[in-house]
N, C-alpha and C. Protein backbone atom coordinates (compact mmCIF):
# COMPACT_ATOMS: atom_id res chain seq x y z
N UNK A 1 0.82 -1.19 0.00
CA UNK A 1 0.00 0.00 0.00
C UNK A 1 0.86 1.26 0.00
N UNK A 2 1.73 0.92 0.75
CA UNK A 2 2.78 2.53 0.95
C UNK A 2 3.32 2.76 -0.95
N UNK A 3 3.73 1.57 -1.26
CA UNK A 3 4.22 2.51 -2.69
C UNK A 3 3.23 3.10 -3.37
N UNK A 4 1.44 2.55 -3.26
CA UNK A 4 0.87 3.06 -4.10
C UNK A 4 0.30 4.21 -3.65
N UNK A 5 0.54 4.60 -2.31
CA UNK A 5 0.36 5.49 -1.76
C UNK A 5 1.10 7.16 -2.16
N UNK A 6 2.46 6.55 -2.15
CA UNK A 6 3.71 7.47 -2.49
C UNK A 6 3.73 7.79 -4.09
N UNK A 7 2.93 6.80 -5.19
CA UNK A 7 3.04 7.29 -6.41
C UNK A 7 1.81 7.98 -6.69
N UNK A 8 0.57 7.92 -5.73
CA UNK A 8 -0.18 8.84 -5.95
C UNK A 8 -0.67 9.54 -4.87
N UNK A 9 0.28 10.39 -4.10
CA UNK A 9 -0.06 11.55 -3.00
C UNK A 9 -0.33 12.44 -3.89
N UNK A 10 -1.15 13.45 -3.13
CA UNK A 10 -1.88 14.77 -3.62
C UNK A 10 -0.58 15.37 -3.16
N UNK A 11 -0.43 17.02 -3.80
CA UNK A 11 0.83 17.67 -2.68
C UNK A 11 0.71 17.96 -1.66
N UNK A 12 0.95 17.69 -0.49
CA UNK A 12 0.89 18.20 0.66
C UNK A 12 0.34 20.01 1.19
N UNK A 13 -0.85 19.40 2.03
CA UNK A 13 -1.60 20.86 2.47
C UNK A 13 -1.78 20.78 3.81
N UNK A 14 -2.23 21.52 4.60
CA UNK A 14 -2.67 21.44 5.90
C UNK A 14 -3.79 20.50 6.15
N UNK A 15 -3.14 20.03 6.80
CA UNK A 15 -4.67 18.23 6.69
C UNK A 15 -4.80 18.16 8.77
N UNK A 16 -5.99 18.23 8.84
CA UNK A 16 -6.20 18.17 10.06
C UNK A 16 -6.27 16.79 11.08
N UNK A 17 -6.26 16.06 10.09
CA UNK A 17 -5.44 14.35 10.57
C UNK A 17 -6.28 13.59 11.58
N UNK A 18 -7.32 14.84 12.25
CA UNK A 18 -8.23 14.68 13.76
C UNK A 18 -9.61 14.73 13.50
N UNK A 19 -10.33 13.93 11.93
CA UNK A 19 -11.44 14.54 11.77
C UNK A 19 -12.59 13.84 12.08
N UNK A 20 -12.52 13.72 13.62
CA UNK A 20 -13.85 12.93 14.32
C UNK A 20 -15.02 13.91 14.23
N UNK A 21 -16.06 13.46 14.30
CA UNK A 21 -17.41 14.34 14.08
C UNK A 21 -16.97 15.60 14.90
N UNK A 22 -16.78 14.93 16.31
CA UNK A 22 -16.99 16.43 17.70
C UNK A 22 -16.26 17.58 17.13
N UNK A 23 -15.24 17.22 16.36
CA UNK A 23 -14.47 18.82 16.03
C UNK A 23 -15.29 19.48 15.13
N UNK A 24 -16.24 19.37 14.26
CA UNK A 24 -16.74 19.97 13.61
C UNK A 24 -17.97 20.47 14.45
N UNK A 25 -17.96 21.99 14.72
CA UNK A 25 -19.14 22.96 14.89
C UNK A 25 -19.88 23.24 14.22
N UNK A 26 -20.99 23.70 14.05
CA UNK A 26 -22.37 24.02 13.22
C UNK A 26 -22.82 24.80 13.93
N UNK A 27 -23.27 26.22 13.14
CA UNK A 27 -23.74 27.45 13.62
C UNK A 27 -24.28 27.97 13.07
N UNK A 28 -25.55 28.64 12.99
CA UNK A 28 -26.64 29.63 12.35
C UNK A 28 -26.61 30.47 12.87
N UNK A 29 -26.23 31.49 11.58
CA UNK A 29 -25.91 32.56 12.76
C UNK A 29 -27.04 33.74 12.86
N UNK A 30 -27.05 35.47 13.05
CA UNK A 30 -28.22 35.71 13.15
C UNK A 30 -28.51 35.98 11.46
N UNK A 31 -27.71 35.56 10.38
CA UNK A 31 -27.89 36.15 9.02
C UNK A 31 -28.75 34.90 8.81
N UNK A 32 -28.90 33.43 9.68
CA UNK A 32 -29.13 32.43 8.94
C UNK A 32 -28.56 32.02 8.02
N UNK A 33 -27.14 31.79 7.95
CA UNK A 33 -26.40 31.20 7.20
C UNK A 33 -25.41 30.05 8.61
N UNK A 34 -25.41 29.35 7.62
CA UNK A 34 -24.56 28.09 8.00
C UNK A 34 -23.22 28.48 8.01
N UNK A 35 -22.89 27.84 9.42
CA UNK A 35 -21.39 28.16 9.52
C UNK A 35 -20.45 26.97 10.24
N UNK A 36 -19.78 26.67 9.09
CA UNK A 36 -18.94 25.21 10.46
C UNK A 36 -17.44 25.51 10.88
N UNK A 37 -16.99 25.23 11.82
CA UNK A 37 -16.00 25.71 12.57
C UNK A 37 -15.37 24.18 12.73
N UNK A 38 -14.10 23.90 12.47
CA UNK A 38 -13.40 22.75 12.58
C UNK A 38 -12.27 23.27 13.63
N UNK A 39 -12.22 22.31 14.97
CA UNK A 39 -11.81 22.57 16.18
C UNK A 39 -10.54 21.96 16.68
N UNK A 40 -9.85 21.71 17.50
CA UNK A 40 -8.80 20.70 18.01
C UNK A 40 -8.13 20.59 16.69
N UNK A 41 -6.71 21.06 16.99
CA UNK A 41 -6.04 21.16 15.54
C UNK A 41 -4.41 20.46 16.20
N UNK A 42 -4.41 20.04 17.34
CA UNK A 42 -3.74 19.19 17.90
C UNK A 42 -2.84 18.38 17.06
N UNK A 43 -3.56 17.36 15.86
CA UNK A 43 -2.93 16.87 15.15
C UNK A 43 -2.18 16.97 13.72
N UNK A 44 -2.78 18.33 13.64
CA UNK A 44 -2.97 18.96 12.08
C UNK A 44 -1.18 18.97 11.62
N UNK A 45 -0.87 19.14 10.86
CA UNK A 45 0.20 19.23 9.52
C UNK A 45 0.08 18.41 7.98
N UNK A 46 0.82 19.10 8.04
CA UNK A 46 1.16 18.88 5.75
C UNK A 46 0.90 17.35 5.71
N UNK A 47 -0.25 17.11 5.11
CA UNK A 47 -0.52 15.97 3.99
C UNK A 47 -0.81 15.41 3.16
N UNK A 48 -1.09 14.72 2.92
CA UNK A 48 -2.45 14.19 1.72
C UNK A 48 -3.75 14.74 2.24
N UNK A 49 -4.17 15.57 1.62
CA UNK A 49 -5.49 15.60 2.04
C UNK A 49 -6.66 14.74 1.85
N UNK A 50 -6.56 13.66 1.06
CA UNK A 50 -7.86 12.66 1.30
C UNK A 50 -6.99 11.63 2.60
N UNK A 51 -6.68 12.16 3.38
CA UNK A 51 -6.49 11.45 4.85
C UNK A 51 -7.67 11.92 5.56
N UNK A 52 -7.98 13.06 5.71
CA UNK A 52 -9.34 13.27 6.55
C UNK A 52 -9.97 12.71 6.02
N UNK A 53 -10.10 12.33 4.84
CA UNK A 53 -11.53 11.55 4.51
C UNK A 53 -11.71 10.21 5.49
N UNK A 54 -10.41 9.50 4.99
CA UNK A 54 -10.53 8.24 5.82
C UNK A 54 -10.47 8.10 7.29
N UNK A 55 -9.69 9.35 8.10
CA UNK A 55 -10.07 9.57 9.31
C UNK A 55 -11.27 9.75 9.87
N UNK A 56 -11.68 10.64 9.19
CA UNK A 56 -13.24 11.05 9.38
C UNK A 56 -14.41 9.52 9.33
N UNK A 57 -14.01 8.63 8.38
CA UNK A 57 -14.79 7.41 8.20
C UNK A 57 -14.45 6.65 9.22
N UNK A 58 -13.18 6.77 9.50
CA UNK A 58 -13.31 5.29 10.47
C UNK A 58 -13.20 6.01 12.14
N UNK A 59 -13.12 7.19 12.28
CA UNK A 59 -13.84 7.84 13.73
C UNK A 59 -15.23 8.10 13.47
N UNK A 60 -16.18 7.89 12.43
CA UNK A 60 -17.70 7.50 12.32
C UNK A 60 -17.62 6.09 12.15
N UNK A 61 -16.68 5.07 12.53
CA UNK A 61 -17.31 3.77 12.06
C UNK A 61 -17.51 3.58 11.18
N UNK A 62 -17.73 4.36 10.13
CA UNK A 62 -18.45 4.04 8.58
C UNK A 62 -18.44 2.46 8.07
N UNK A 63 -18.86 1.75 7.46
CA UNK A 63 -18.64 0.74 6.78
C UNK A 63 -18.19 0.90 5.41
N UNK A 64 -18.33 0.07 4.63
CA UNK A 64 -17.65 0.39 3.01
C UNK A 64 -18.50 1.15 2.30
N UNK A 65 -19.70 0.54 2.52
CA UNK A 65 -20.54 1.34 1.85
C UNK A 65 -20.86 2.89 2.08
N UNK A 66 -20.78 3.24 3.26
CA UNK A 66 -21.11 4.07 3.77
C UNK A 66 -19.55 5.40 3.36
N UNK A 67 -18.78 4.69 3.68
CA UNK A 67 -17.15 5.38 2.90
C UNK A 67 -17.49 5.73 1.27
N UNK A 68 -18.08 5.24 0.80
CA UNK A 68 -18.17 5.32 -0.85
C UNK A 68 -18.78 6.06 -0.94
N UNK A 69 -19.99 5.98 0.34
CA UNK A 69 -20.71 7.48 0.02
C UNK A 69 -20.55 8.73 0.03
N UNK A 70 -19.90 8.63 1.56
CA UNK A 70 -19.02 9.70 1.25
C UNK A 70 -18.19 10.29 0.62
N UNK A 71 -17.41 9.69 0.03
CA UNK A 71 -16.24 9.63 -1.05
C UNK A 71 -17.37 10.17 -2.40
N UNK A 72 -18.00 9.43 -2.82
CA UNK A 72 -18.77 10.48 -3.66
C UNK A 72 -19.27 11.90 -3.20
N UNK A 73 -19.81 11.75 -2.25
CA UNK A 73 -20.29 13.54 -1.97
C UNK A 73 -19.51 14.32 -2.10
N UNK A 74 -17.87 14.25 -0.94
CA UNK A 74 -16.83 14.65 -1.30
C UNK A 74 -16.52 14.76 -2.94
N UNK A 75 -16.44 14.42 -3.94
CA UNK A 75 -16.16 14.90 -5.21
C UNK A 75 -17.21 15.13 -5.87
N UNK A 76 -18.51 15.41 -5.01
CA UNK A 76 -19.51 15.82 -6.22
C UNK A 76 -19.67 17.00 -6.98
N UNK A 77 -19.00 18.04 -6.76
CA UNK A 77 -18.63 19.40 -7.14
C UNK A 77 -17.55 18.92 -8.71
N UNK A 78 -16.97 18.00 -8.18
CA UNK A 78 -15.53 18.03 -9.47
C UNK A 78 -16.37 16.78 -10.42
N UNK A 79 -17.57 16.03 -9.73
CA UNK A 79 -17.55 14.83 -10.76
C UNK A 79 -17.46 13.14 -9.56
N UNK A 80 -17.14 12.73 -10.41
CA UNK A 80 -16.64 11.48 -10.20
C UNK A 80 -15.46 11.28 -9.47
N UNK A 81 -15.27 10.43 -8.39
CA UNK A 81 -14.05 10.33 -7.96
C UNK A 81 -13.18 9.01 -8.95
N UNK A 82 -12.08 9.30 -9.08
CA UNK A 82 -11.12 8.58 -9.80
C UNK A 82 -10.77 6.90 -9.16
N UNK A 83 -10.46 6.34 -9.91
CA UNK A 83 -11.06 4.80 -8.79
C UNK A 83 -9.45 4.92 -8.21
N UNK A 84 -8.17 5.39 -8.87
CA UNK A 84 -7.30 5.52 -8.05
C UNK A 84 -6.74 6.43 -6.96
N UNK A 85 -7.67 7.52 -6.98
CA UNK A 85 -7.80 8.08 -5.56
C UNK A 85 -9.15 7.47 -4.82
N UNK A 86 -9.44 6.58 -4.81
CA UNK A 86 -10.64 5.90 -4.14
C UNK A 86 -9.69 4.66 -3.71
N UNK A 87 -8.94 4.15 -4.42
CA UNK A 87 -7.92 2.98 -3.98
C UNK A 87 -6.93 3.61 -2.53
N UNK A 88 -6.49 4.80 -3.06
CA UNK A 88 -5.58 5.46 -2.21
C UNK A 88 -6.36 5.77 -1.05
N UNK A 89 -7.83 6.24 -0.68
CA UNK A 89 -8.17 6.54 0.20
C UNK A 89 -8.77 5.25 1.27
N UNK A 90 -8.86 4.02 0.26
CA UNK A 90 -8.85 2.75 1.18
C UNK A 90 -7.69 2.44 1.43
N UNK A 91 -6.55 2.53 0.59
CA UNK A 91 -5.61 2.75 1.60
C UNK A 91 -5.02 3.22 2.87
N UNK A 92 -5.62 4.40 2.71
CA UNK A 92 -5.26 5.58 4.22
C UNK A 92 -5.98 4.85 5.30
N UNK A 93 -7.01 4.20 5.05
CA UNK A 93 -8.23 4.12 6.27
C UNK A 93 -7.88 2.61 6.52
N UNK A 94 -7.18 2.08 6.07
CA UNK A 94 -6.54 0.74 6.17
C UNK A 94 -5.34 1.10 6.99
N UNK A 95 -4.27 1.74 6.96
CA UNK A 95 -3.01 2.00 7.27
C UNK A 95 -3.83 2.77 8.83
N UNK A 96 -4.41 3.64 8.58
CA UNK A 96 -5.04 4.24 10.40
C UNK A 96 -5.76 3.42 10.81
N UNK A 97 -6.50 3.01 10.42
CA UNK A 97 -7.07 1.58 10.98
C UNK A 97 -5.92 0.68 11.92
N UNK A 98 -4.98 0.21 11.14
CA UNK A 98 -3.91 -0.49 11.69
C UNK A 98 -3.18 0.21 12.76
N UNK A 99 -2.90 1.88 12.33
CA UNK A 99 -2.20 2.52 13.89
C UNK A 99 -2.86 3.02 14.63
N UNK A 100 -4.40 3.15 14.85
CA UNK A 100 -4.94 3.25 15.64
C UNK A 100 -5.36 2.15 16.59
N UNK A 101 -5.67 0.98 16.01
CA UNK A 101 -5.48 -0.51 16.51
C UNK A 101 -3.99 -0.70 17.70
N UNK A 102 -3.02 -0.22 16.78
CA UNK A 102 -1.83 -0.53 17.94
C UNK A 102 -1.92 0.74 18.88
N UNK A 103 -2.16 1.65 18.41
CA UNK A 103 -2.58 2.27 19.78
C UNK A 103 -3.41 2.17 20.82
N UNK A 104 -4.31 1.64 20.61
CA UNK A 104 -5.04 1.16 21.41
C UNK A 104 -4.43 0.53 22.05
N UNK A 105 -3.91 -0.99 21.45
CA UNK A 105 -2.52 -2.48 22.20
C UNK A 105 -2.22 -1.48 23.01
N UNK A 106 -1.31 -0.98 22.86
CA UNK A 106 -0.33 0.70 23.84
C UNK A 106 -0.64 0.81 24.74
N UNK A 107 -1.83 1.28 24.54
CA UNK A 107 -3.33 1.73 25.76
C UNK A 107 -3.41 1.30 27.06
N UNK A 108 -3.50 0.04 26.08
CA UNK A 108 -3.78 -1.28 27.20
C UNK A 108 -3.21 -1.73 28.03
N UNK A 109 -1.81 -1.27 27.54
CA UNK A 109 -1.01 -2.36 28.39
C UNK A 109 -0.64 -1.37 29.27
N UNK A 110 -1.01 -0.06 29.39
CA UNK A 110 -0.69 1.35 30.08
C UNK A 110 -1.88 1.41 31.28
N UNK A 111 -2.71 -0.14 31.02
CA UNK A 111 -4.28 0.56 31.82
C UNK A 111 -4.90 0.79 31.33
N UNK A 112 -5.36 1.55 29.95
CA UNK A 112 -6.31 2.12 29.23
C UNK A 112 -7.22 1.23 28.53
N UNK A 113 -8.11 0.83 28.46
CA UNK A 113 -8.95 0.07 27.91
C UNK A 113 -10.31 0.66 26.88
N UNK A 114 -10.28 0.50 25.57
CA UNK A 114 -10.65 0.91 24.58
C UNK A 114 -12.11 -0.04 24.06
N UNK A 115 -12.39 -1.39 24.59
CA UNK A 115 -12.67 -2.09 24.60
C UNK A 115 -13.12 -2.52 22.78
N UNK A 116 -14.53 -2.38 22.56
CA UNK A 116 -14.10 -2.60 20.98
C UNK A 116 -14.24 -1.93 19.94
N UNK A 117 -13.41 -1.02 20.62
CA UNK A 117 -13.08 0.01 19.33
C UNK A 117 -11.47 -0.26 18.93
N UNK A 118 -10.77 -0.84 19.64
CA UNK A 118 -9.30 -1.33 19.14
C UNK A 118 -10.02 -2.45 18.05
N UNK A 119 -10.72 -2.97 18.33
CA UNK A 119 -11.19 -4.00 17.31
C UNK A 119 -11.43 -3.58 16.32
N UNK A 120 -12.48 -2.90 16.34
CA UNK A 120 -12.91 -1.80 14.98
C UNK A 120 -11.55 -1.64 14.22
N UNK A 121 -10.53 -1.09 14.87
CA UNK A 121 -9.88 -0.56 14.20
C UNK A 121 -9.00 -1.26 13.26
N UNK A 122 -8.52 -2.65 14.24
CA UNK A 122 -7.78 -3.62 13.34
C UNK A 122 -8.89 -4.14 12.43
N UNK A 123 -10.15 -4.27 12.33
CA UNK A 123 -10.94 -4.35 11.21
C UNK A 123 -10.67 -3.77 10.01
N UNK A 124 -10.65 -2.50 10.18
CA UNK A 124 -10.59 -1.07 9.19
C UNK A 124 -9.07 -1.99 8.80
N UNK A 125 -8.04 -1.91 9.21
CA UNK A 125 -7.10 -2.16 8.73
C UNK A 125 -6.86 -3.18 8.29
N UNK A 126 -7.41 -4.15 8.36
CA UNK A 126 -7.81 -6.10 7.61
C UNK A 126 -8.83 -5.69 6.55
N UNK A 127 -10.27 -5.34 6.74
CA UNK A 127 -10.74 -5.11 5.38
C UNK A 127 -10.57 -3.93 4.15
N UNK A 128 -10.04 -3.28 4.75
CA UNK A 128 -9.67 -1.99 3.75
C UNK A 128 -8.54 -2.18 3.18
N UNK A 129 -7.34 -3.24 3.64
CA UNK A 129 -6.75 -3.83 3.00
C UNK A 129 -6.45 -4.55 1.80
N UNK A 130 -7.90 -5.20 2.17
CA UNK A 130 -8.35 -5.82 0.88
C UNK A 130 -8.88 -5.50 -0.16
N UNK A 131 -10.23 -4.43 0.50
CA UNK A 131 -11.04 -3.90 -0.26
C UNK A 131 -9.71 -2.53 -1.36
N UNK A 132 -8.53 -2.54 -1.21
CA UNK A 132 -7.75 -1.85 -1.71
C UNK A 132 -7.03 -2.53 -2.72
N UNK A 133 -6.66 -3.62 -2.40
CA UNK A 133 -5.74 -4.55 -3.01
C UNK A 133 -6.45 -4.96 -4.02
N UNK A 134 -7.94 -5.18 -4.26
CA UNK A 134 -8.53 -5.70 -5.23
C UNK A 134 -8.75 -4.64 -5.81
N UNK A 135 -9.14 -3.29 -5.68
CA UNK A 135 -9.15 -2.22 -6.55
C UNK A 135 -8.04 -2.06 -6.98
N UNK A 136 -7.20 -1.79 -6.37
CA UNK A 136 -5.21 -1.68 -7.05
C UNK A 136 -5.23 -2.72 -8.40
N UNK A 137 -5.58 -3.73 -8.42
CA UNK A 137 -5.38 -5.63 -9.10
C UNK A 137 -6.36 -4.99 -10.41
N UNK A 138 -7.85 -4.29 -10.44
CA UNK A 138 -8.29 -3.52 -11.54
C UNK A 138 -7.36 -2.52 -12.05
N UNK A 139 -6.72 -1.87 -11.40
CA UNK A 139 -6.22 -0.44 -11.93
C UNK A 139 -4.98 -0.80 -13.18
């Protein structure tokens, strides 16, 4: 995954790396316009930016299907998403999947108990694996 990762990174931008629901604010304000405020920037620096995507999916749990959906909304302005930045972004959520999983292990052995959401995570990182590898095997 890492080489196909490295032959198709976006250029590096400010990627907020932390994109669980809670950081995102929602506000009406008195104009009645919508306003969202993205919070805790704790983790933020230069990346790929379809990493929040997959962060964002697998701190919602998302399933596959539910990732695709998103992944379309996300490019519905440009079109279609490209099946090899759709490969790359099951990549990302495969690879955090996996280091969020060992962080958790970490956790644990520190006291911290995650219970099954370390699971979840080595999930994300076993099926997104796959679900990558067989899109890569089309490309």
């Amino acid at each position: 995954m890492r080489s196909f990762i490295e032959e198709h990174k976006c250029e590096f931008q400010l990627t907020h790396i932390d994109a669980v629901s809670d950081n995102f604010l929602f506000d009406i304000g008195t104009t009645g316009e919508l306003s969202v405020q993205l919070t805790d920037w704790e983790y933020a620096g230069m990346q790929d930016k379809h990493v929040d995507i997959a962060m964002f999916a697998i701190y919602s749990m998302y399933d596959k299907t539910q990732l695709d959906y998103l992944i379309d909304l996300y490019f519905a302005e440009e079109g279609e998403c490209d099946m090899v930045t759709r490969a790359k972004i099951y990549c990302y959520v495969a690879a955090c999947g996996l280091l969020w999983s060992n962080w958790c292990e970490y956790k644990r052995h520190l006291g911290v108990e995650f219970g099954e959401y370390s699971l979840y995570q080595y999930r994300y990182g076993k099926d997104f694996y796959r679900y990558a590898e067989a899109l890569i095997a089309k490309l």
